[in-house]
PDB file of N, CA and C in Angstrom:
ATOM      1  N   UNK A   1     139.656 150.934  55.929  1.00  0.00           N
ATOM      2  CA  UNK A   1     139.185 150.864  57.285  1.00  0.00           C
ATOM      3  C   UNK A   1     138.389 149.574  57.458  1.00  0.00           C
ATOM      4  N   UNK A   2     138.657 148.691  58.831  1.00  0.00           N
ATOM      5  CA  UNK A   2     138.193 147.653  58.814  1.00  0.00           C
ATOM      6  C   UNK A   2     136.773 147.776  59.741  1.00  0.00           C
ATOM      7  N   UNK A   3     135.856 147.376  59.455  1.00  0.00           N
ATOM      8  CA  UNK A   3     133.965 147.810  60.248  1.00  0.00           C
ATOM      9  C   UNK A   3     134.569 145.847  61.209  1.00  0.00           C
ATOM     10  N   UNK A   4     134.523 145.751  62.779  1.00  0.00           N
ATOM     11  CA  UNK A   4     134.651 144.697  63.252  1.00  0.00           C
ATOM     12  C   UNK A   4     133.111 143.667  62.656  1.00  0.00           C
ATOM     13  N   UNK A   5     133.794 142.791  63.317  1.00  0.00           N
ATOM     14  CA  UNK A   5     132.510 142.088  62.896  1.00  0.00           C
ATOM     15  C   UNK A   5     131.394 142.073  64.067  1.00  0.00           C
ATOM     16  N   UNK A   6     131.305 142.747  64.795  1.00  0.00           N
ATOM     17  CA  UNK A   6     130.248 143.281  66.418  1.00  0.00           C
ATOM     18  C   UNK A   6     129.304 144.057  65.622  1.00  0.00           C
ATOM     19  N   UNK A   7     129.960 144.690  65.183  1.00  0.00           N
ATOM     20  CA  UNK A   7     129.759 146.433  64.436  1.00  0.00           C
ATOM     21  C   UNK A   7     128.949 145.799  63.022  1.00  0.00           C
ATOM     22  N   UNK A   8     129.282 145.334  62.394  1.00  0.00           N
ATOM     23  CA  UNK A   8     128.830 144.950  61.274  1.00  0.00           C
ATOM     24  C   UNK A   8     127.551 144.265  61.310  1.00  0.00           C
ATOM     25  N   UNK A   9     127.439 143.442  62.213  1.00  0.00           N
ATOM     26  CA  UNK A   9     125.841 142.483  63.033  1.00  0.00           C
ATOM     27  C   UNK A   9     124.809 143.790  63.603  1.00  0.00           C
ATOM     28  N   UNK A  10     125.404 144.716  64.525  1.00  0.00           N
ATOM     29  CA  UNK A  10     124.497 145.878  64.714  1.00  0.00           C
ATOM     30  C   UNK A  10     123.759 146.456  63.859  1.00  0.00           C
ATOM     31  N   UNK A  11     125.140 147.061  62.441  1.00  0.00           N
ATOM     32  CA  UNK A  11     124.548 147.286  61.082  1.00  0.00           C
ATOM     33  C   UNK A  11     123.724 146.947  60.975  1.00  0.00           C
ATOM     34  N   UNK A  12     123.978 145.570  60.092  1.00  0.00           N
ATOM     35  CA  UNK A  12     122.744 144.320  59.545  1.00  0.00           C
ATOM     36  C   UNK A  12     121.810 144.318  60.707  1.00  0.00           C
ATOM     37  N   UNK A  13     121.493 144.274  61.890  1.00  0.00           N
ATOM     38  CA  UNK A  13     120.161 144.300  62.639  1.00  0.00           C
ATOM     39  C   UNK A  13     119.466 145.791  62.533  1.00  0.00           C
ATOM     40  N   UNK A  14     120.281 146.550  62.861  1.00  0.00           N
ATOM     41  CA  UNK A  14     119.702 148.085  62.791  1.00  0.00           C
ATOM     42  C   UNK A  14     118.720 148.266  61.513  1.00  0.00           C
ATOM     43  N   UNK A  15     119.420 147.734  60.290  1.00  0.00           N
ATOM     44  CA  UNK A  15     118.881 148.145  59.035  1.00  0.00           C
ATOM     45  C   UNK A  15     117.719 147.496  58.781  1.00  0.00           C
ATOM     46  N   UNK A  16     117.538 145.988  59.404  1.00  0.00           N
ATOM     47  CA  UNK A  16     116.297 145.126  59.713  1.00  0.00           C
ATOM     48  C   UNK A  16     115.290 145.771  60.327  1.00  0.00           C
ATOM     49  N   UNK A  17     115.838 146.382  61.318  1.00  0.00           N
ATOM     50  CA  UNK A  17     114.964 146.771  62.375  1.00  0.00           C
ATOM     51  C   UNK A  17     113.724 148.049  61.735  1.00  0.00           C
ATOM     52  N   UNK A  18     114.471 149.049  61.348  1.00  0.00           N
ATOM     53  CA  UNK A  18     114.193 149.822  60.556  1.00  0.00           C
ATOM     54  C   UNK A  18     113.689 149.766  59.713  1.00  0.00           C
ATOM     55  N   UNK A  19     113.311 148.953  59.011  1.00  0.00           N
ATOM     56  CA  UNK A  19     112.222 148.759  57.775  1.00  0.00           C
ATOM     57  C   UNK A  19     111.349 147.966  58.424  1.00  0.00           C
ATOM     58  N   UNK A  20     111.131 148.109  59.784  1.00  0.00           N
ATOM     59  CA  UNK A  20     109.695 146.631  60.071  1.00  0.00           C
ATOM     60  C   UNK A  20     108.775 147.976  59.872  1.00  0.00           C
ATOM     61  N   UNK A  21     107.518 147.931  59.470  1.00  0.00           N
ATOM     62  CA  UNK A  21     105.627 148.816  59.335  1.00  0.00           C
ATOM     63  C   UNK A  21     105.828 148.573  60.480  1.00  0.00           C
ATOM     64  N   UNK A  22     105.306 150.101  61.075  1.00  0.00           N
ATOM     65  CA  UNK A  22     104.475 150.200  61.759  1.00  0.00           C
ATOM     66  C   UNK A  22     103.001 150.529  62.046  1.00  0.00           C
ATOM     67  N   UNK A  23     101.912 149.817  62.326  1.00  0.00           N
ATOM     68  CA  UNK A  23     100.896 151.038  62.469  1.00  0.00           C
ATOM     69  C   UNK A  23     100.511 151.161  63.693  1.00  0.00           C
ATOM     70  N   UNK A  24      99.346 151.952  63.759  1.00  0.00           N
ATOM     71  CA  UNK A  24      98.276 152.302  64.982  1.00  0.00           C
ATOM     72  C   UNK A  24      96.968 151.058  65.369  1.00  0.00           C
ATOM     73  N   UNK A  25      97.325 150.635  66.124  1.00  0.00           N
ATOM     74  CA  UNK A  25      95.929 149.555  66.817  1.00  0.00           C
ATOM     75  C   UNK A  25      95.324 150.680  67.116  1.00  0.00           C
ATOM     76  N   UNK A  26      95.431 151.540  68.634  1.00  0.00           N
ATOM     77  CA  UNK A  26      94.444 151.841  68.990  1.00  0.00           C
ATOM     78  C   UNK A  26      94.967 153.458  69.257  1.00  0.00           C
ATOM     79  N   UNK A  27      93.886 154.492  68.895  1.00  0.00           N
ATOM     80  CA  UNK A  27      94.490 155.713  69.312  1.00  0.00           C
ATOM     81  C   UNK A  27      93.119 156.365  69.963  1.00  0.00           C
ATOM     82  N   UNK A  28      92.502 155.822  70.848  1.00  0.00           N
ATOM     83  CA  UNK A  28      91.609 156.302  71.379  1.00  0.00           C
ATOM     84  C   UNK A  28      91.419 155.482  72.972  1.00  0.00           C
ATOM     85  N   UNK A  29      92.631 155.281  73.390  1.00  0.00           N
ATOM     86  CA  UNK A  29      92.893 154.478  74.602  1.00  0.00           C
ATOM     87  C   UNK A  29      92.879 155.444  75.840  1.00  0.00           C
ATOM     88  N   UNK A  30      92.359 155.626  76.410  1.00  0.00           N
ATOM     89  CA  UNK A  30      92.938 156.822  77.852  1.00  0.00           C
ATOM     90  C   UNK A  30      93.891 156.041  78.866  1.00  0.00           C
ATOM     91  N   UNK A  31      95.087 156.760  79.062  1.00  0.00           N
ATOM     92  CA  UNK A  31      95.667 156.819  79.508  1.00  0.00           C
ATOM     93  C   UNK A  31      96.844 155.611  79.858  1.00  0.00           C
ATOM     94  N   UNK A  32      97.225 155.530  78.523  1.00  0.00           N
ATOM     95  CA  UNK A  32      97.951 154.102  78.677  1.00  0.00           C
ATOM     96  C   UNK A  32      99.229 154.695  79.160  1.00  0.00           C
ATOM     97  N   UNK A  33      99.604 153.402  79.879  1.00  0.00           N
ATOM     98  CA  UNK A  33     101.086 153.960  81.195  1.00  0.00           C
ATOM     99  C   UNK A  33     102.126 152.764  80.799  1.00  0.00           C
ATOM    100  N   UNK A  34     102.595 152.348  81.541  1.00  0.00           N
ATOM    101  CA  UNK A  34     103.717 151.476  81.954  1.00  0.00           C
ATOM    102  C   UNK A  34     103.584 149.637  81.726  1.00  0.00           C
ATOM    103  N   UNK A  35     102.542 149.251  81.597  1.00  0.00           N
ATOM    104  CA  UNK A  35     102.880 147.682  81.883  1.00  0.00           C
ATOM    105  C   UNK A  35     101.466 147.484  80.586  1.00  0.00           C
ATOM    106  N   UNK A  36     102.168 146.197  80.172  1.00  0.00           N
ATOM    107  CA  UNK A  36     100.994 145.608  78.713  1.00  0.00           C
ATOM    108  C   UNK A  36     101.280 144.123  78.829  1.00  0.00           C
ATOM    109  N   UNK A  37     100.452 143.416  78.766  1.00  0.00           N
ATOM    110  CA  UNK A  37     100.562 141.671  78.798  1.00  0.00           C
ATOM    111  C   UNK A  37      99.350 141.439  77.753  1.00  0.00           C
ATOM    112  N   UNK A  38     100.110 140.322  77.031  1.00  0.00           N
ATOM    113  CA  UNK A  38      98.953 139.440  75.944  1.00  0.00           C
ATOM    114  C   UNK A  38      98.720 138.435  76.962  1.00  0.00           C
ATOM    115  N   UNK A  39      97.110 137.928  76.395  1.00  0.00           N
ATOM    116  CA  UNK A  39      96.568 136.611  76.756  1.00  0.00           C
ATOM    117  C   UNK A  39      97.005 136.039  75.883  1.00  0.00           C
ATOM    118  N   UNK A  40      96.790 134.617  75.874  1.00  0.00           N
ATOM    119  CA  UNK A  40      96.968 133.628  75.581  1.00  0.00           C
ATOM    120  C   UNK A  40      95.729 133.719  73.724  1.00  0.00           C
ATOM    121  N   UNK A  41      94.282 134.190  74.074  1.00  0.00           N
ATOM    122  CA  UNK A  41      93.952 134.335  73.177  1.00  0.00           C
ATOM    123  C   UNK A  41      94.106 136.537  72.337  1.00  0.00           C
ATOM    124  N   UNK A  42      94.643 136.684  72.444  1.00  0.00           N
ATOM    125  CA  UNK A  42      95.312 137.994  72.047  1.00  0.00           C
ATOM    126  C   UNK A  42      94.878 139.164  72.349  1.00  0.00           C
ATOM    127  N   UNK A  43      93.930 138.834  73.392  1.00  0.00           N
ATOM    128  CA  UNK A  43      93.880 140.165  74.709  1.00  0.00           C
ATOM    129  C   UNK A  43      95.075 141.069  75.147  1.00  0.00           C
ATOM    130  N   UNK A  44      94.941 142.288  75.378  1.00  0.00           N
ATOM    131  CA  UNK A  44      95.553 143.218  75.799  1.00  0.00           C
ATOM    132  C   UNK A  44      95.024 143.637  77.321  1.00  0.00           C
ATOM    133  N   UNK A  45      95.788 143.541  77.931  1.00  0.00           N
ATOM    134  CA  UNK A  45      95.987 144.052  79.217  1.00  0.00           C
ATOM    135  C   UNK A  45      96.774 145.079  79.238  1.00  0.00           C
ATOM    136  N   UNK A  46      96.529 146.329  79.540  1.00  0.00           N
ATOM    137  CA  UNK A  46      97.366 147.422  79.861  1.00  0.00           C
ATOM    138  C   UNK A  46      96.936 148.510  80.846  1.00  0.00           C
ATOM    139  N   UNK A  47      98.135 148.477  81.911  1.00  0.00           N
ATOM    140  CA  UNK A  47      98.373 149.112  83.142  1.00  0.00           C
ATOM    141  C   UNK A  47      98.005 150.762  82.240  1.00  0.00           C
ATOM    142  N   UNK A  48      97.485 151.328  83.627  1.00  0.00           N
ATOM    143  CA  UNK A  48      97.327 153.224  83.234  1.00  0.00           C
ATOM    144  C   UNK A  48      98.692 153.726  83.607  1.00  0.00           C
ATOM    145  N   UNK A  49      99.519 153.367  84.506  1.00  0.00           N
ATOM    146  CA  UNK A  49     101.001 153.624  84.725  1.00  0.00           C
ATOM    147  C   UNK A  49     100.680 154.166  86.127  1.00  0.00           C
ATOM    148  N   UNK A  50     101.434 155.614  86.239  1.00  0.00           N
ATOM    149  CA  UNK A  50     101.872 156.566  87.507  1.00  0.00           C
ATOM    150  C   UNK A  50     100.921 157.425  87.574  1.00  0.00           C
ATOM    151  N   UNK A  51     100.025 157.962  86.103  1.00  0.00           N
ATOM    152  CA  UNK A  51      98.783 159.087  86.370  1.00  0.00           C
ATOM    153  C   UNK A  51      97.884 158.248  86.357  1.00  0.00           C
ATOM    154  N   UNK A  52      97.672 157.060  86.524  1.00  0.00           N
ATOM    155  CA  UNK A  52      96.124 156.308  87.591  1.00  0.00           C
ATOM    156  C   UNK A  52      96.280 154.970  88.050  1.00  0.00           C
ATOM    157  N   UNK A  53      95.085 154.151  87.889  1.00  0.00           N
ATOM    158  CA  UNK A  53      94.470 153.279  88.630  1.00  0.00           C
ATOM    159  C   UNK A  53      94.015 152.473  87.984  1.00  0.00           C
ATOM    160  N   UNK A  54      94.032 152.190  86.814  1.00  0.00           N
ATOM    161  CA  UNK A  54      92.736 151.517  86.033  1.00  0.00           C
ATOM    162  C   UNK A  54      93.734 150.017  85.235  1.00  0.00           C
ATOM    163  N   UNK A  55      93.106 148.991  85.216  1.00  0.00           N
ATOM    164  CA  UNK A  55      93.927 148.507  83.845  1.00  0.00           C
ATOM    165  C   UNK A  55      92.769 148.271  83.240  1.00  0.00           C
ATOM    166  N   UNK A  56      93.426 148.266  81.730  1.00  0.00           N
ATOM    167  CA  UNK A  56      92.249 148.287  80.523  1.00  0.00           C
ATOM    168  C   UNK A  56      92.473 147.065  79.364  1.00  0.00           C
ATOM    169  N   UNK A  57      91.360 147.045  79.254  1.00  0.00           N
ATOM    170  CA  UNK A  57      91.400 145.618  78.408  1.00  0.00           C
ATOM    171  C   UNK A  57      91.151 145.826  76.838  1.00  0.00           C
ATOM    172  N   UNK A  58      92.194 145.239  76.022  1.00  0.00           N
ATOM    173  CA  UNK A  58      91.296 144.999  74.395  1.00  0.00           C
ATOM    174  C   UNK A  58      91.560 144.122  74.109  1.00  0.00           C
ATOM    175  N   UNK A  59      90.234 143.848  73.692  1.00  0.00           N
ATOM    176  CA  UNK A  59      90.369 142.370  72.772  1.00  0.00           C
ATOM    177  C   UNK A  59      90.394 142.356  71.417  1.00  0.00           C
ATOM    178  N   UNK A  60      91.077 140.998  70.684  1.00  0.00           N
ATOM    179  CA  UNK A  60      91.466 141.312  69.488  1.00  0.00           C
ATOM    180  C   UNK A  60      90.115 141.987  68.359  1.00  0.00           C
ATOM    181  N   UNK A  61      89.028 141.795  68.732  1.00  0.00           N
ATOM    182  CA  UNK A  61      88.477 143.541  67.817  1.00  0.00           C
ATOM    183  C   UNK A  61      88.731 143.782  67.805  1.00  0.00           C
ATOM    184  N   UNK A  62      89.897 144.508  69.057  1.00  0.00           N
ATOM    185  CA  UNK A  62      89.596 145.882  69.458  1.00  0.00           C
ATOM    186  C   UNK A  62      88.686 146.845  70.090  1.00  0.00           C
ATOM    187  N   UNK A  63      88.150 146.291  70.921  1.00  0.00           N
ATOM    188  CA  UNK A  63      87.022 146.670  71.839  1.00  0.00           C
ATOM    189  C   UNK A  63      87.943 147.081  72.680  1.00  0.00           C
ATOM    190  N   UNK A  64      87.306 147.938  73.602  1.00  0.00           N
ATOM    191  CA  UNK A  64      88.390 148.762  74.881  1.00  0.00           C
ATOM    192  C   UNK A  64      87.485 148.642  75.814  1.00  0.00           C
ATOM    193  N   UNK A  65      87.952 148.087  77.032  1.00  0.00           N
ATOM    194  CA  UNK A  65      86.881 148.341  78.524  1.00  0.00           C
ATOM    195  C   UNK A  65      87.646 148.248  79.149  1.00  0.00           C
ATOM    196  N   UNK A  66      87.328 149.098  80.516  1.00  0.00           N
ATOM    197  CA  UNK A  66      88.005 149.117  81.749  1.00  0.00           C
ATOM    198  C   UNK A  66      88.091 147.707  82.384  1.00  0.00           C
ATOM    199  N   UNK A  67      88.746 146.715  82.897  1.00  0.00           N
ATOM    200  CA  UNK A  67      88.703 145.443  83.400  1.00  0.00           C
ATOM    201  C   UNK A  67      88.816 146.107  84.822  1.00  0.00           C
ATOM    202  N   UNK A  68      90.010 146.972  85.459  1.00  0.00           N
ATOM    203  CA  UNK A  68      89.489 146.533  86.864  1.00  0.00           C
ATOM    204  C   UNK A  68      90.441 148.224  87.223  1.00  0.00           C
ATOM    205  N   UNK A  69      89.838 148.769  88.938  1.00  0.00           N
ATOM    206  CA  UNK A  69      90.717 149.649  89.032  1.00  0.00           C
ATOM    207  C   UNK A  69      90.513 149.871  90.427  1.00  0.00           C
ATOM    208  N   UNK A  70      90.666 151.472  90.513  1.00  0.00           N
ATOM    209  CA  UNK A  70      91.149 151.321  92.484  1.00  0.00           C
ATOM    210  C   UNK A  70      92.519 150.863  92.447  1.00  0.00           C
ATOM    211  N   UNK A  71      93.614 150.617  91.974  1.00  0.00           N
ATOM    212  CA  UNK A  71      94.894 150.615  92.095  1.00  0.00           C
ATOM    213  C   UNK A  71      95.667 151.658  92.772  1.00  0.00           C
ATOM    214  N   UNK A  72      96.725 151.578  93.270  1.00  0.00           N
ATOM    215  CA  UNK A  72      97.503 152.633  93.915  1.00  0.00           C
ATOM    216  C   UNK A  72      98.543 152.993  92.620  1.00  0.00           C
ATOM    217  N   UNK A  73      98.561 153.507  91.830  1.00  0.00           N
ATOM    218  CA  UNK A  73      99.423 153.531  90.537  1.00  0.00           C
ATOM    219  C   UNK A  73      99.778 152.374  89.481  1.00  0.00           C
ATOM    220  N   UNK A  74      99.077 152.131  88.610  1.00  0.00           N
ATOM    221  CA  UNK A  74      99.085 150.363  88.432  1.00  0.00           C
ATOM    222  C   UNK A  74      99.952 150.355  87.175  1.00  0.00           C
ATOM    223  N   UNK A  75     101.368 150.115  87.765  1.00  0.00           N
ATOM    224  CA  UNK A  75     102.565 150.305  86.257  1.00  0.00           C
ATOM    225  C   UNK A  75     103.138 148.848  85.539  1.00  0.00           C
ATOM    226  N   UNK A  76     102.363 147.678  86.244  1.00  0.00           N
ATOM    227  CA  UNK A  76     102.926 146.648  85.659  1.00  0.00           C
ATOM    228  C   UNK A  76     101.889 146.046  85.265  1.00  0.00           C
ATOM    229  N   UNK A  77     101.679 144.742  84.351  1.00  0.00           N
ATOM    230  CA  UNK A  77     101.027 143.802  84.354  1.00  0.00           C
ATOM    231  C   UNK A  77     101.389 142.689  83.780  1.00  0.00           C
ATOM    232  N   UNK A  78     100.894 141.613  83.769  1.00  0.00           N
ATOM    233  CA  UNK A  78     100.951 139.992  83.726  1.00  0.00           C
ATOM    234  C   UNK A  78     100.020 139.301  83.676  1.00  0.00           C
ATOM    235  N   UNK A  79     100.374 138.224  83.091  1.00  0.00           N
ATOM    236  CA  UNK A  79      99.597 137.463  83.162  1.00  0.00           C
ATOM    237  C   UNK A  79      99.933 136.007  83.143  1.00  0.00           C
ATOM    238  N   UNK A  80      99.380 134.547  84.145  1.00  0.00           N
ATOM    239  CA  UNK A  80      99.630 133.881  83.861  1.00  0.00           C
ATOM    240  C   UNK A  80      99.183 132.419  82.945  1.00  0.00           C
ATOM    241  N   UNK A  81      99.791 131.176  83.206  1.00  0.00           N
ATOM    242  CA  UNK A  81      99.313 130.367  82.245  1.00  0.00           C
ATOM    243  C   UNK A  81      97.595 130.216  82.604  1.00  0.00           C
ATOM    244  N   UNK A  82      97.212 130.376  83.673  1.00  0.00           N
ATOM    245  CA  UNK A  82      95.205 130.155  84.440  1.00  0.00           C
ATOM    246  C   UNK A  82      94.404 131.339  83.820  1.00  0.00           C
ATOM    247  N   UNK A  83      95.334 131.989  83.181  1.00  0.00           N
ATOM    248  CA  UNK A  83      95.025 133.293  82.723  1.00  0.00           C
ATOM    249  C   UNK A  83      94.287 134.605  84.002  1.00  0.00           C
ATOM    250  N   UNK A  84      95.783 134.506  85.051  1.00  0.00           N
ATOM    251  CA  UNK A  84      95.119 135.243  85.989  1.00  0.00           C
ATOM    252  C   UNK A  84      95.885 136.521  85.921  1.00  0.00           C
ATOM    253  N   UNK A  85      95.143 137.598  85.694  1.00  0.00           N
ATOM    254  CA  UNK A  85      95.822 138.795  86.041  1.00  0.00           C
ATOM    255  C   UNK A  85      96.268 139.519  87.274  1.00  0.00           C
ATOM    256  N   UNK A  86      97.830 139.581  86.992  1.00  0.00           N
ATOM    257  CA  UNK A  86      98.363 140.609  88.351  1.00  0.00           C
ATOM    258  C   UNK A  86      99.011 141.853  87.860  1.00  0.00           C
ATOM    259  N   UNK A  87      98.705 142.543  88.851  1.00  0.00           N
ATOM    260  CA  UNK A  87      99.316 144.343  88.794  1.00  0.00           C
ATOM    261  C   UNK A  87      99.726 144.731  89.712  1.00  0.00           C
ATOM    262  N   UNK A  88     100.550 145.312  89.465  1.00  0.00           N
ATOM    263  CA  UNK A  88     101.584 145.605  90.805  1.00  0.00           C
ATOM    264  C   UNK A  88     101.029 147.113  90.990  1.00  0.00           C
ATOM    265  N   UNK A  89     100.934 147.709  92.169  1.00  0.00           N
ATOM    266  CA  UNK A  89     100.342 148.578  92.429  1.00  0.00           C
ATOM    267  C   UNK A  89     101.769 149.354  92.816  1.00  0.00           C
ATOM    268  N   UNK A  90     102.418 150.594  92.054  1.00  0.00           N
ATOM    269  CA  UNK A  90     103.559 151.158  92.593  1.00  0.00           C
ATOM    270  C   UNK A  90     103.603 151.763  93.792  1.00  0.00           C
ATOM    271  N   UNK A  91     102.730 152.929  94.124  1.00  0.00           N
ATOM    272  CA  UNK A  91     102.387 153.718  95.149  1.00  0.00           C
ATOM    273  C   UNK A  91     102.396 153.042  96.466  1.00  0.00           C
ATOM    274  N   UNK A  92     101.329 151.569  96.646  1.00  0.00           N
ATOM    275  CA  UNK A  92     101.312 150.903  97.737  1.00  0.00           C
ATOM    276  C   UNK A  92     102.321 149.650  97.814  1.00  0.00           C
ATOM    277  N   UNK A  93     102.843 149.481  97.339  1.00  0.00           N
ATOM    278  CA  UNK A  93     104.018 148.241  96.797  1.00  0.00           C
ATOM    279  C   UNK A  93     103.440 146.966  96.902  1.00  0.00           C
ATOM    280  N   UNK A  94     102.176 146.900  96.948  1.00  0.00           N
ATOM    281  CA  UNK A  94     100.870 145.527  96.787  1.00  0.00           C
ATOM    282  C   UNK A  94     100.909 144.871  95.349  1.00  0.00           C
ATOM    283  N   UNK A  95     101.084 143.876  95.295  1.00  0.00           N
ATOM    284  CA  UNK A  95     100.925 142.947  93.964  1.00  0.00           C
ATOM    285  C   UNK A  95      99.208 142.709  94.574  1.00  0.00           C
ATOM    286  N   UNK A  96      98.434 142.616  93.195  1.00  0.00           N
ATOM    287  CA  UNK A  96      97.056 141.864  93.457  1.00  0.00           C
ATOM    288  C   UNK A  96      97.116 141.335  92.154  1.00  0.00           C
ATOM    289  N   UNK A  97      95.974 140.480  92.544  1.00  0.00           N
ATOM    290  CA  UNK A  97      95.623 139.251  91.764  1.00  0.00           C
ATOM    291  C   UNK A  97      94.911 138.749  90.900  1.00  0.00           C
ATOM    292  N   UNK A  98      93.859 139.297  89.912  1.00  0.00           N
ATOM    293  CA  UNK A  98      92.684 138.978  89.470  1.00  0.00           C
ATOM    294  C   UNK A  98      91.905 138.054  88.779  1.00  0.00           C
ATOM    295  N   UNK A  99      91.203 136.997  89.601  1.00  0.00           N
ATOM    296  CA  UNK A  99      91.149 135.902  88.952  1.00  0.00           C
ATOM    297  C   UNK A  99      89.932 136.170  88.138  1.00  0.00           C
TER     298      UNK A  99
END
């Protein structure tokens, strides 16, 4: 039986894939949802998703604080090169901005 050669690259990636470690950064986060962006210096930005409002910040400690909230469902986030944060608010279909 001949394995194509499509099939054979899946293999070989699958089997890569599968042996990467994983661990746990953080397991004491509330309510992480839908959207995560790195800074530039290795900040975490992460949206609460569809059950809130909040996005939350860690920095590479690992420190956890609320950065900003009042969102209408906040499932995305970003960030750009000024290092300005945006979140798309699902519920109200508002992008905001946070400089």
């Amino acid at each position: 039986m001949k394995i194509s050669a499509l099939l054979l690259v899946f293999l070989l990636t699958l089997a890569k894939l599968a042996a990467q470690p994983v661990s746990t950064l953080i397991s004491n986060m509330p309510r992480i949802g839908d959207g995560l962006a790195v800074a530039a210096d290795g900040t975490l930005f992460i949206a609460s998703g569809n059950q809130g409002s909040e996005v939350w910040k860690v920095t590479p400690d690992l420190e956890i604080s609320l950065f900003a909230s009042d969102f209408a469902f906040a499932v995305g986030v970003a960030i750009d090169a000024n290092n300005n944060v945006f979140v798309n608010n699902y519920q109200s279909g508002v992008l905001s901005k946070i400089t």
